[in-house]
Protein backbone atom coordinates (compact mmCIF):
# COMPACT_ATOMS: atom_id res chain seq x y z
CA UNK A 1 117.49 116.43 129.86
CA UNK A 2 116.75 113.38 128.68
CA UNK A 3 119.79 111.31 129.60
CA UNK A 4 119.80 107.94 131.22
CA UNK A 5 120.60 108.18 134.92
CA UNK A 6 124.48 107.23 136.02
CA UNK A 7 126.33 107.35 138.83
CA UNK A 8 127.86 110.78 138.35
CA UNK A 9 125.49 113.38 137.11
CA UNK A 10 126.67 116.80 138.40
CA UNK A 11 122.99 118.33 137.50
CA UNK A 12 121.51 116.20 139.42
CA UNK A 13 123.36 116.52 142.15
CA UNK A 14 123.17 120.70 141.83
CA UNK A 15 119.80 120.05 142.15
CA UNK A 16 120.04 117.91 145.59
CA UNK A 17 122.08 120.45 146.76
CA UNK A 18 119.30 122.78 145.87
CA UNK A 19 117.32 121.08 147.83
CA UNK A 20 120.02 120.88 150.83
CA UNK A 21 119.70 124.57 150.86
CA UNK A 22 115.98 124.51 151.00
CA UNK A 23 115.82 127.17 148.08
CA UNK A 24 113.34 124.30 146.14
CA UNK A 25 111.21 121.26 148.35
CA UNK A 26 111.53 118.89 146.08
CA UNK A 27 112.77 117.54 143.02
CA UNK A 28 109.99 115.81 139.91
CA UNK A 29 112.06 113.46 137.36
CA UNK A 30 109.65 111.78 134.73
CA UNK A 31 110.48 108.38 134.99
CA UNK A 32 112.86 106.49 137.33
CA UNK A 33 115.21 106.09 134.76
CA UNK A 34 116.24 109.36 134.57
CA UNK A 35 116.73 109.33 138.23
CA UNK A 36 119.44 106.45 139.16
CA UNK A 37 119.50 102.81 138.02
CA UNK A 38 121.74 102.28 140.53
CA UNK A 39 120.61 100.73 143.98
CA UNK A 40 123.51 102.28 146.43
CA UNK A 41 123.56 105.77 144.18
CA UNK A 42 119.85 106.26 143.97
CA UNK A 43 119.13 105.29 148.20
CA UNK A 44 122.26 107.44 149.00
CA UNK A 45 121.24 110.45 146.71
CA UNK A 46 117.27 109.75 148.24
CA UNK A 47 118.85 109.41 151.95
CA UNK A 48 120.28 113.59 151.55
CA UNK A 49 116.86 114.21 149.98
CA UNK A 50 115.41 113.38 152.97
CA UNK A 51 117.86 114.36 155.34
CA UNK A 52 117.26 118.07 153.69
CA UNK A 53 113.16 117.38 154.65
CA UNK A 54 113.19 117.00 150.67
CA UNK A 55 111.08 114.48 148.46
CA UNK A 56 111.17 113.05 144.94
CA UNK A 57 108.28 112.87 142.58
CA UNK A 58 108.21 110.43 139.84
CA UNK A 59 105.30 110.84 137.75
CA UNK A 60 105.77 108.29 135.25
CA UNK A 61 106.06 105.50 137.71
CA UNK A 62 103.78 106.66 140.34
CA UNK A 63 106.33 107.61 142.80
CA UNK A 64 106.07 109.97 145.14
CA UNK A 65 108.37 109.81 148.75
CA UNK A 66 105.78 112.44 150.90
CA UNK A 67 103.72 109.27 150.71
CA UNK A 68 104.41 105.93 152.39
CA UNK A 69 103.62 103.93 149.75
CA UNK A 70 105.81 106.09 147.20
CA UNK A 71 108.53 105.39 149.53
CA UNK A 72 108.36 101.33 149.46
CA UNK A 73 107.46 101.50 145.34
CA UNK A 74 110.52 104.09 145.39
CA UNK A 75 113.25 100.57 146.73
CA UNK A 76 111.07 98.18 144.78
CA UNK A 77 111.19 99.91 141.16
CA UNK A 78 115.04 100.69 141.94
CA UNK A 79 115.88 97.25 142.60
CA UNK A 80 113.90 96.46 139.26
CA UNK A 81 115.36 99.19 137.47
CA UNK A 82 119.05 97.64 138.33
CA UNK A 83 118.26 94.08 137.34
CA UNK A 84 117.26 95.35 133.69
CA UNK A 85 120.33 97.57 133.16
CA UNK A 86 122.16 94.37 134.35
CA UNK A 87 120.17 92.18 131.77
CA UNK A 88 120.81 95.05 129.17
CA UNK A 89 124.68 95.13 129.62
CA UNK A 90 124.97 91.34 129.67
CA UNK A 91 122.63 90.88 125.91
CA UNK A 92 124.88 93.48 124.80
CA UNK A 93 128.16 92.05 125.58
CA UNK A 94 126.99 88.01 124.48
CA UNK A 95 126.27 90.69 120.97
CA UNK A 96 129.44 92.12 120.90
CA UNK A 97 130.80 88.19 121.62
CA UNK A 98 128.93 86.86 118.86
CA UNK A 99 129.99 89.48 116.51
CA UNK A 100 133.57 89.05 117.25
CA UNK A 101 133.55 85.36 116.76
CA UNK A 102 132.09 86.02 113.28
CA UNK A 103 134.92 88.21 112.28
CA UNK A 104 133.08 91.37 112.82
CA UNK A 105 135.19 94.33 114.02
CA UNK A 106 132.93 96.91 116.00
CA UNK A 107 134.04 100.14 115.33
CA UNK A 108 132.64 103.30 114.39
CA UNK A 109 134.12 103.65 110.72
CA UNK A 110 136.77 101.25 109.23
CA UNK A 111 140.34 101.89 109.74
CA UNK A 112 142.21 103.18 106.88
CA UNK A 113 143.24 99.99 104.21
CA UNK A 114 140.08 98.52 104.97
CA UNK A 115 136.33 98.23 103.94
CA UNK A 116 133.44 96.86 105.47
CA UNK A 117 129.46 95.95 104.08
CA UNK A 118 126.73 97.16 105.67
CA UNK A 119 123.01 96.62 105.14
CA UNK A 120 120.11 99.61 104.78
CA UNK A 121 119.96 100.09 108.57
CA UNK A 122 123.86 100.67 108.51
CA UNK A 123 124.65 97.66 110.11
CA UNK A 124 128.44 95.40 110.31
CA UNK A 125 127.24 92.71 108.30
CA UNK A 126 130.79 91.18 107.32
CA UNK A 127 134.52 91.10 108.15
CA UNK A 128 137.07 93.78 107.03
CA UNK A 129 138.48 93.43 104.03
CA UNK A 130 141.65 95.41 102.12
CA UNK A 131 141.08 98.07 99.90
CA UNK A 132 142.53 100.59 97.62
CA UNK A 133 144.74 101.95 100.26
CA UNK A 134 145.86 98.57 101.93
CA UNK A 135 149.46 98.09 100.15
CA UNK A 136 150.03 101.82 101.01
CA UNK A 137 149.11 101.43 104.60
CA UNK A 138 151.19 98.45 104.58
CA UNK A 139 154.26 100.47 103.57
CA UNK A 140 153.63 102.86 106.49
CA UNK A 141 154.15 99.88 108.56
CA UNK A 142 157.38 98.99 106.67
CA UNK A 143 158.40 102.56 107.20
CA UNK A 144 157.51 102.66 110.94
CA UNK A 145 159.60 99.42 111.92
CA UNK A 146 162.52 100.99 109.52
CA UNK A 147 162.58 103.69 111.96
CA UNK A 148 161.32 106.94 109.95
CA UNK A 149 160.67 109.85 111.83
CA UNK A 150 156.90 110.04 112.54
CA UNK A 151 155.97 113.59 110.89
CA UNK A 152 158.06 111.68 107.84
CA UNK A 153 155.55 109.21 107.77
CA UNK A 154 152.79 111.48 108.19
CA UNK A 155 154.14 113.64 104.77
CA UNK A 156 153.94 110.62 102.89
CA UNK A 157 150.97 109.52 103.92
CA UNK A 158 149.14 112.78 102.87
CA UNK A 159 151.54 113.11 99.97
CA UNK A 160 150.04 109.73 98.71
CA UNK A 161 146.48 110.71 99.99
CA UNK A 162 145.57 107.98 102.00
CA UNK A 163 142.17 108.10 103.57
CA UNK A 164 141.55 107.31 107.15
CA UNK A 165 138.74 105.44 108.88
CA UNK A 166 136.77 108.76 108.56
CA UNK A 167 136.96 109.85 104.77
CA UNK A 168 140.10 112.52 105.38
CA UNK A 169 143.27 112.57 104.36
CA UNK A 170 145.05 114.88 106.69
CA UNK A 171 147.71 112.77 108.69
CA UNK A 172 149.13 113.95 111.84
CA UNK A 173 152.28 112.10 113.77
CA UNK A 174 149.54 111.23 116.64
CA UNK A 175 147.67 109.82 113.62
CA UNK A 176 150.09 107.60 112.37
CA UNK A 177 151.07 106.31 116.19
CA UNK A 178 147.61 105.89 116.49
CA UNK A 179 147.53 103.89 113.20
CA UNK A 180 150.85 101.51 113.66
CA UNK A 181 150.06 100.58 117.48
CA UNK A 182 146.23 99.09 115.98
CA UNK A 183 145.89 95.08 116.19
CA UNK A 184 143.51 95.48 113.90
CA UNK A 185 145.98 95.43 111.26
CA UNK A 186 147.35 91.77 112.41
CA UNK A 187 143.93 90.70 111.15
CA UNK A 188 141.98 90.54 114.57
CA UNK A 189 138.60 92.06 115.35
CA UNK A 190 137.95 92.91 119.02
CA UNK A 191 135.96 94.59 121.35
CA UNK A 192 136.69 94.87 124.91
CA UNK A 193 137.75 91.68 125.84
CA UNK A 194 136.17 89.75 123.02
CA UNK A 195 139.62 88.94 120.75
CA UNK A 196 139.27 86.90 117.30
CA UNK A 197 143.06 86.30 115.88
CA UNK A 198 141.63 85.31 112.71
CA UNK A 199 139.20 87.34 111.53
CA UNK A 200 140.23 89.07 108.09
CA UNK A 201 143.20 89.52 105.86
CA UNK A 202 146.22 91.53 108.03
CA UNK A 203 147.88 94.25 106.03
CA UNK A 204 151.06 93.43 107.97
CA UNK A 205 153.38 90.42 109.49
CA UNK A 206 153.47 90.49 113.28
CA UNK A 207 157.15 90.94 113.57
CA UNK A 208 156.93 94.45 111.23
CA UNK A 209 154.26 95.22 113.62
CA UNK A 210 155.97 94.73 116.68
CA UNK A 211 159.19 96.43 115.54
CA UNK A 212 156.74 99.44 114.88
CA UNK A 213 156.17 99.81 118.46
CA UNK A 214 158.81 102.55 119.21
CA UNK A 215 158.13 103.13 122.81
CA UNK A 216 161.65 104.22 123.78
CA UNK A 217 162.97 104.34 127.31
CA UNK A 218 162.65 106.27 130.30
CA UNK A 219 165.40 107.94 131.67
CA UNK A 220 166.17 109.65 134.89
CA UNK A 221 165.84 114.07 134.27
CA UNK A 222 169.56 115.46 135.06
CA UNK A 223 170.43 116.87 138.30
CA UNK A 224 171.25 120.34 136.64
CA UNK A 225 169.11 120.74 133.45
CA UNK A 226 171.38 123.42 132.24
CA UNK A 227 175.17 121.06 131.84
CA UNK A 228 173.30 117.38 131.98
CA UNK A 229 176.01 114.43 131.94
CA UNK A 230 175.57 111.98 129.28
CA UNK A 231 176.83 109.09 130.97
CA UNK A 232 174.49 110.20 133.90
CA UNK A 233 173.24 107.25 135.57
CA UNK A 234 174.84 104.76 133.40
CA UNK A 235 178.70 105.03 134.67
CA UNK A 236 179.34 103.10 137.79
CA UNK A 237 182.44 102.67 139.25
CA UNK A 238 184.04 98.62 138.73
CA UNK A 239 185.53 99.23 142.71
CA UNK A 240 181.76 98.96 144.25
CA UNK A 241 179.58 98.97 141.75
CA UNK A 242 177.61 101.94 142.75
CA UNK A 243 176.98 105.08 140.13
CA UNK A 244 179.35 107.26 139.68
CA UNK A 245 179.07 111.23 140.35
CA UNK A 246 179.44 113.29 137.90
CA UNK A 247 180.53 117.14 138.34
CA UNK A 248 182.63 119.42 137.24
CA UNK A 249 186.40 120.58 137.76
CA UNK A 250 188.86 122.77 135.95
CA UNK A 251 186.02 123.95 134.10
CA UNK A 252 185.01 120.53 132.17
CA UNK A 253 183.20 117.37 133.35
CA UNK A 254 184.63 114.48 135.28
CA UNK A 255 183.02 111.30 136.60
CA UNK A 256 184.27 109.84 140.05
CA UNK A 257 183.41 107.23 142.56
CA UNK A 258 181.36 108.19 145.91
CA UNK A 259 183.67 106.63 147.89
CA UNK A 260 180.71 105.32 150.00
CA UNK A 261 180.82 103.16 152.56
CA UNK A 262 179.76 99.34 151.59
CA UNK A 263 178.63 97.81 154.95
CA UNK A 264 178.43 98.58 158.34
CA UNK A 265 182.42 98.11 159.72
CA UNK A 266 183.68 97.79 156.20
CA UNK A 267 186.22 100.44 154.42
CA UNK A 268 184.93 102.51 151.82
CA UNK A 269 185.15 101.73 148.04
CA UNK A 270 188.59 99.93 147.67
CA UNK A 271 189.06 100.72 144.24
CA UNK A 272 187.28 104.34 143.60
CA UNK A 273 188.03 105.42 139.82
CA UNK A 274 187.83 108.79 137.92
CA UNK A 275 187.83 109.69 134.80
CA UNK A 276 187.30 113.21 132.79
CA UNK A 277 185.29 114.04 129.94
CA UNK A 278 188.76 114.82 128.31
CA UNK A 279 189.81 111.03 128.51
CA UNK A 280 187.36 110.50 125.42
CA UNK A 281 184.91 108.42 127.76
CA UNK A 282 181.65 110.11 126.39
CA UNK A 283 183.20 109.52 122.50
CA UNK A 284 184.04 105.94 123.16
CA UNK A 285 181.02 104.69 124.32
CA UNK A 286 179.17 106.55 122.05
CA UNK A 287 181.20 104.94 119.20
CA UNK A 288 180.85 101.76 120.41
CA UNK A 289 176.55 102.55 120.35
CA UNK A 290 176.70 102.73 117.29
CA UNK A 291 178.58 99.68 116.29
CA UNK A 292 176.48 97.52 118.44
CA UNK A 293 173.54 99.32 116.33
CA UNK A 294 175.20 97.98 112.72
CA UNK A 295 175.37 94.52 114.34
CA UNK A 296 172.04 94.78 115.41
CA UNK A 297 170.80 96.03 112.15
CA UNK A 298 172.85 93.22 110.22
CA UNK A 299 172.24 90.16 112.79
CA UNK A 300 168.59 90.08 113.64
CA UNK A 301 167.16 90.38 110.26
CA UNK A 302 169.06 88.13 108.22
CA UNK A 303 166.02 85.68 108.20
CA UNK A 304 163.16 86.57 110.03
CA UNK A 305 161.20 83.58 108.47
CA UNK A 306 161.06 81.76 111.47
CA UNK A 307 159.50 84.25 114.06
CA UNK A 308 156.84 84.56 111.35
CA UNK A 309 155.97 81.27 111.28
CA UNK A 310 156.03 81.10 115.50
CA UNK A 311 153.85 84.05 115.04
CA UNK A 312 151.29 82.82 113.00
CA UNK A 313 151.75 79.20 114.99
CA UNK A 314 150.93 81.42 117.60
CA UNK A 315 147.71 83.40 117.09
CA UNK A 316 146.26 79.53 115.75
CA UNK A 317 147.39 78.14 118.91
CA UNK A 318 145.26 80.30 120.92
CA UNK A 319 142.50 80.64 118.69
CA UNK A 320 142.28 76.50 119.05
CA UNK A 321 142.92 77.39 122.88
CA UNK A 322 139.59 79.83 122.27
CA UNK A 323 137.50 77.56 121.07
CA UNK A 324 138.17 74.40 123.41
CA UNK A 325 138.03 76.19 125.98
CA UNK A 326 134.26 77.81 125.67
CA UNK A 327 132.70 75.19 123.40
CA UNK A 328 130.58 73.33 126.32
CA UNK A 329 129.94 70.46 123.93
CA UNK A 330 133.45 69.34 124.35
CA UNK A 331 133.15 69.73 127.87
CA UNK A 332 130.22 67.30 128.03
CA UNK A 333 131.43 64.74 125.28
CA UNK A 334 135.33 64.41 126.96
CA UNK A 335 134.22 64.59 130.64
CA UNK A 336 135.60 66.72 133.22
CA UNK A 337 138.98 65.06 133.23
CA UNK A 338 139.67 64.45 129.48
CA UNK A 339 138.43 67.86 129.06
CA UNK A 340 141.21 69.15 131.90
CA UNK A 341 143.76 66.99 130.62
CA UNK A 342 143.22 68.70 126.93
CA UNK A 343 142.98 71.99 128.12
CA UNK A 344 146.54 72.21 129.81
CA UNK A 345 148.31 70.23 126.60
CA UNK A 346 146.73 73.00 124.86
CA UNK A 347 147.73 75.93 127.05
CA UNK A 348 151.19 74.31 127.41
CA UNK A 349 152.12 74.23 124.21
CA UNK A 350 150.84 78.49 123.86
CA UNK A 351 153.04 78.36 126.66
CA UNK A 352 155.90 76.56 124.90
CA UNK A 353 155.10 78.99 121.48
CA UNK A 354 155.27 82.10 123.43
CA UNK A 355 158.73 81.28 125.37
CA UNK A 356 159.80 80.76 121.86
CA UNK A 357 158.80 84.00 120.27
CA UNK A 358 160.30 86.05 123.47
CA UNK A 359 163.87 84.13 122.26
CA UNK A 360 163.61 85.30 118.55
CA UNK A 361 162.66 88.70 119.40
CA UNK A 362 165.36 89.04 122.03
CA UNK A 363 167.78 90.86 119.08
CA UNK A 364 164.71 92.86 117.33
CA UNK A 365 163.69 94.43 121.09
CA UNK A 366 167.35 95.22 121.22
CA UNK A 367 167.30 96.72 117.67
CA UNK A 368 164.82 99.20 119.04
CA UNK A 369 163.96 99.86 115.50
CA UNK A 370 166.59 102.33 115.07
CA UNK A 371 168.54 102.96 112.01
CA UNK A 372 172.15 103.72 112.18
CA UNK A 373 173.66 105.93 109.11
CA UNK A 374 169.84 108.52 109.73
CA UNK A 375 170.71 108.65 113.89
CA UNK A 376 174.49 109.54 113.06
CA UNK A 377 173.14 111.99 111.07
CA UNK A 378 170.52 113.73 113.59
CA UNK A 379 172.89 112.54 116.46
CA UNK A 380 174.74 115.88 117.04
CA UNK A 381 171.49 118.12 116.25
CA UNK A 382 169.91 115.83 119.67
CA UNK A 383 170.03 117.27 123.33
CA UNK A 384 171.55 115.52 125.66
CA UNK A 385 168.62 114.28 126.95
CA UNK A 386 167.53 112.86 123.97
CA UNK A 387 170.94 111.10 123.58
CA UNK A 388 170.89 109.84 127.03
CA UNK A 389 167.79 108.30 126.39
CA UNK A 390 168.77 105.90 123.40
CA UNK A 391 172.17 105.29 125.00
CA UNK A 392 169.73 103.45 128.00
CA UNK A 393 167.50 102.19 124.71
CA UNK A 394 170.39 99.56 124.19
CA UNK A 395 173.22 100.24 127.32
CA UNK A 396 172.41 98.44 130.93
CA UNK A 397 174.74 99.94 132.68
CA UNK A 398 178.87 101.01 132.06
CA UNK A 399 181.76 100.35 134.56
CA UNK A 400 184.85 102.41 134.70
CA UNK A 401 188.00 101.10 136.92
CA UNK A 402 190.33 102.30 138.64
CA UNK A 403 194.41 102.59 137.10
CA UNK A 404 194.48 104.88 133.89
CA UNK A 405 196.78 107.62 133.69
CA UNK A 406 196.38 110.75 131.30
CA UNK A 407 198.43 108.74 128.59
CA UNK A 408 196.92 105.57 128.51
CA UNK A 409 193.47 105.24 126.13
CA UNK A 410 190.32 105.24 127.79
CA UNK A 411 188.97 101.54 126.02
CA UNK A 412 190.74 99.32 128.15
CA UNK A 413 189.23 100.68 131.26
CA UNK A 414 185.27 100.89 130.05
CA UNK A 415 183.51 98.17 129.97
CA UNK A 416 179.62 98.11 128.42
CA UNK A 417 176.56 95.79 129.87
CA UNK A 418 174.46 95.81 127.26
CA UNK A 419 170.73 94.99 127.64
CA UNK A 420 170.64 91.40 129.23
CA UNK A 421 174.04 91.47 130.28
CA UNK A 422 174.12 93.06 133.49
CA UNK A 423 175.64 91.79 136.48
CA UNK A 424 173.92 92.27 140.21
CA UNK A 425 174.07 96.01 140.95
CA UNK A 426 173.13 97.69 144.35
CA UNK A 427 170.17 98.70 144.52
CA UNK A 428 167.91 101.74 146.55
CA UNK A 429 168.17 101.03 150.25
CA UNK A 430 171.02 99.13 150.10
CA UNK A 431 173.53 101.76 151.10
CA UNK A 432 174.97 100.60 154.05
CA UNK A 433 173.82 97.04 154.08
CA UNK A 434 175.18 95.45 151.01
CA UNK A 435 178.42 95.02 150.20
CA UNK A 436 178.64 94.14 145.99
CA UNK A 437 182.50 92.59 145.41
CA UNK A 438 184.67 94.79 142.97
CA UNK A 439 183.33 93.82 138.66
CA UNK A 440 185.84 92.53 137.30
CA UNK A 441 186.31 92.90 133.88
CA UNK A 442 185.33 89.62 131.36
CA UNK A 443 188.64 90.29 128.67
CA UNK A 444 191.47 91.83 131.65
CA UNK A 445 193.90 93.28 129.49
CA UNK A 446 197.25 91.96 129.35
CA UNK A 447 198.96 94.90 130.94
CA UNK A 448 200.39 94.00 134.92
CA UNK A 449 199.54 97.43 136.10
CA UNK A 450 196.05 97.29 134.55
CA UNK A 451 195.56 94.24 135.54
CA UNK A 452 196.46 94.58 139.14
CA UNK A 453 194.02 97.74 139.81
């Protein structure tokens, strides 16, 4: 067929099995090539071959295994054969090195915004630069961190007729998630592990990039997929700090405490609380969601100047790192310690950079991207599911105590972790060995009763 030999090749292997069967004696392959270049494939594929009273003909090399001498050419040519695809695979990767360092991009096409030169033979021969489309692929960025639906994006993208890396201006959502999640567009070429930070012009800042990244969460699937609980795995009860059940009385829903048992010899929870969906639990926290989301979306981007500048002080930092670190000249001029010595100032201050970066983004991973007044709007056309999920986007964990009667409002006895706020919490396997003391609430409210439970 004409295809180089691999490791798994299920004709080939029909055609051992052929041969296992004894419907054919032998197998002919034109050159060894074709066969394996792999030591342990090819001598276990041969050692079945010959188990089956089988042989293997090789024309174009001379081989054949009914002979003695085909036999020991058979290991020797094998071993060869392996060295070369070994010698192959490293020239092409010190290539692909080269070309990286240079600012070259390998890629089959150019991604959309950008243009590349080649020569007559078709050939990279220089760095990506912007084109026509680049402001308007910029904007999808823009769009993407602002939170816009996906298939939104994708309209305006084929709306505006934006070409893609491949001459076509049909957009799909996958497309555009394909498109925003693309370091390419931070203005680094790489290939495989080959990385050059520097390498052309990026079409976006790194923090617009980064808030493009709307992963969402992962969320636990509801017990009873037809009447989910929204507060379903996030309501825990203040008394022990284990989740709370939710279920259903009197025909509506209701959270309570397990009432488990703490620690071997101790009482169960001392302080179990309830609460039903009546109480306005599920409306109150929801509320308060979306008032941490207008902080958010006031707070964090007030001046984002600085985590561009840590950014950019970033990718040069470990660029420099790059280069001292596989230039051998240095190496050889400083002397092993010198060279040490400036290799861990270097790395410590990337270190130093980095720890920075994770502070300033601390409020736009909270942000989540998300944009307030549009999720009100789509909030009550979402499943619960779906509304579960960006509740855990931005909520740790909630703890409801224990002392609320049907008159009193629910706010005083909710209290919300949000993300980096969480106390310890039991975890799996802890039932019966751990015993977590009673949360108490940060801002106890001034009423006795309340205050005593």
């Amino acid at each position: 067929m004409d295809a180089k030999g691999w490791k798994e090749r299920a004709k080939l292997l029909r055609c051992v099995r052929l041969i296992e069967t004894g419907e054919v004696d032998g197998m002919v392959v034109a050159k060894l090539d074709r066969y394996f270049r792999d030591q342990l494939g090819g001598h276990q594929t041969m050692a079945r071959i010959k188990e089956a009273k089988g042989f293997l003909a090789i024309p174009g090399d001379g081989i054949d295994t009914r002979h003695e001498t085909g036999k020991m050419l058979f290991g020797f040519l094998l071993t060869i054969a392996e060295g070369e695809i070994d010698r192959f695979r490293a020239i092409f990767s010190d290539a692909r090195e080269r070309a990286v360092a240079r600012g070259i991009h390998p890629s089959a096409v150019a991604p959309a915004g950008y243009a590349r030169e080649t020569d007559e033979r078709g050939k990279v021969v220089s760095p990506l630069r912007p084109n026509g489309d680049a402001e308007a692929v910029s904007e999808l960025f823009r769009r993407a961190a602002r939170g816009d639906a996906w298939a939104e994006i994708a309209r305006r993208a084929n709306g505006e007729g934006i070409k893609s890396g491949w001459d076509t201006t049909e957009w799909t959502s996958r497309a555009i998630k394909d498109l925003v999640r693309n370091r390419v567009y931070l203005g680094e070429a790489f290939h495989g592990e080959f990385v050059n930070p520097l390498a052309h012009k990026p079409l976006t800042d790194a923090v617009t990039w980064r808030r493009a990244q709307r992963e969402g969460s992962r969320s636990s699937v509801a017990r009873s997929d037809r009447r989910p609980a929204l507060l379903s795995g996030l309501l825990r009860c203040a008394g022990c700090r284990y989740g709370a059940q939710s279920y259903f009385a009197r025909g509506q829903r209701c959270y309570r405490c397990h009432r488990r048992v703490l620690a071997p010899g101790q009482a169960l929870c001392p302080e179990p609380s309830y609460a039903a969906v009546s109480s306005g639990i599920e409306e109150y926290v929801v509320e308060e969601f979306f008032a941490q989301l207008e902080r958010l979306e006031v707070e964090p981007f007030e001046d984002s100047s600085e985590l561009a500048e840590v950014e950019d002080e970033i990718r040069t930092a470990e660029a420099d790192l790059a280069v001292y670190r596989d230039d051998t000249r240095i190496a050889n001029a400083l002397g092993a310690d010198r060279y040490v010595a400036g290799l861990e100032e270097r790395r410590g201050q990337l270190d130093k950079l980095l720890r920075r970066r994770a502070e300033l983004e601390a409020p736009f991973d909270r942000a989540n991207g998300f944009n307030p007044v549009e999720l009100r709007e789509v909030w009550p056309e979402l499943n619960v599911d779906e509304r579960r999920r960006l509740l855990r986007s931005h909520i740790e964990c909630l703890f409801l105590r224990r002392g609320r009667t049907r008159h009193d409002p629910i706010a005083p006895f909710v209290w919300i972790c949000w993300r980096g706020e969480t106390p310890d919490l039991p975890r799996r396997g802890q039932k019966g060995h751990v015993s977590f003391p009673p949360f108490r609430f940060p801002d106890a409210p001034a009423d006795p009763r309340v205050a005593a439970s």
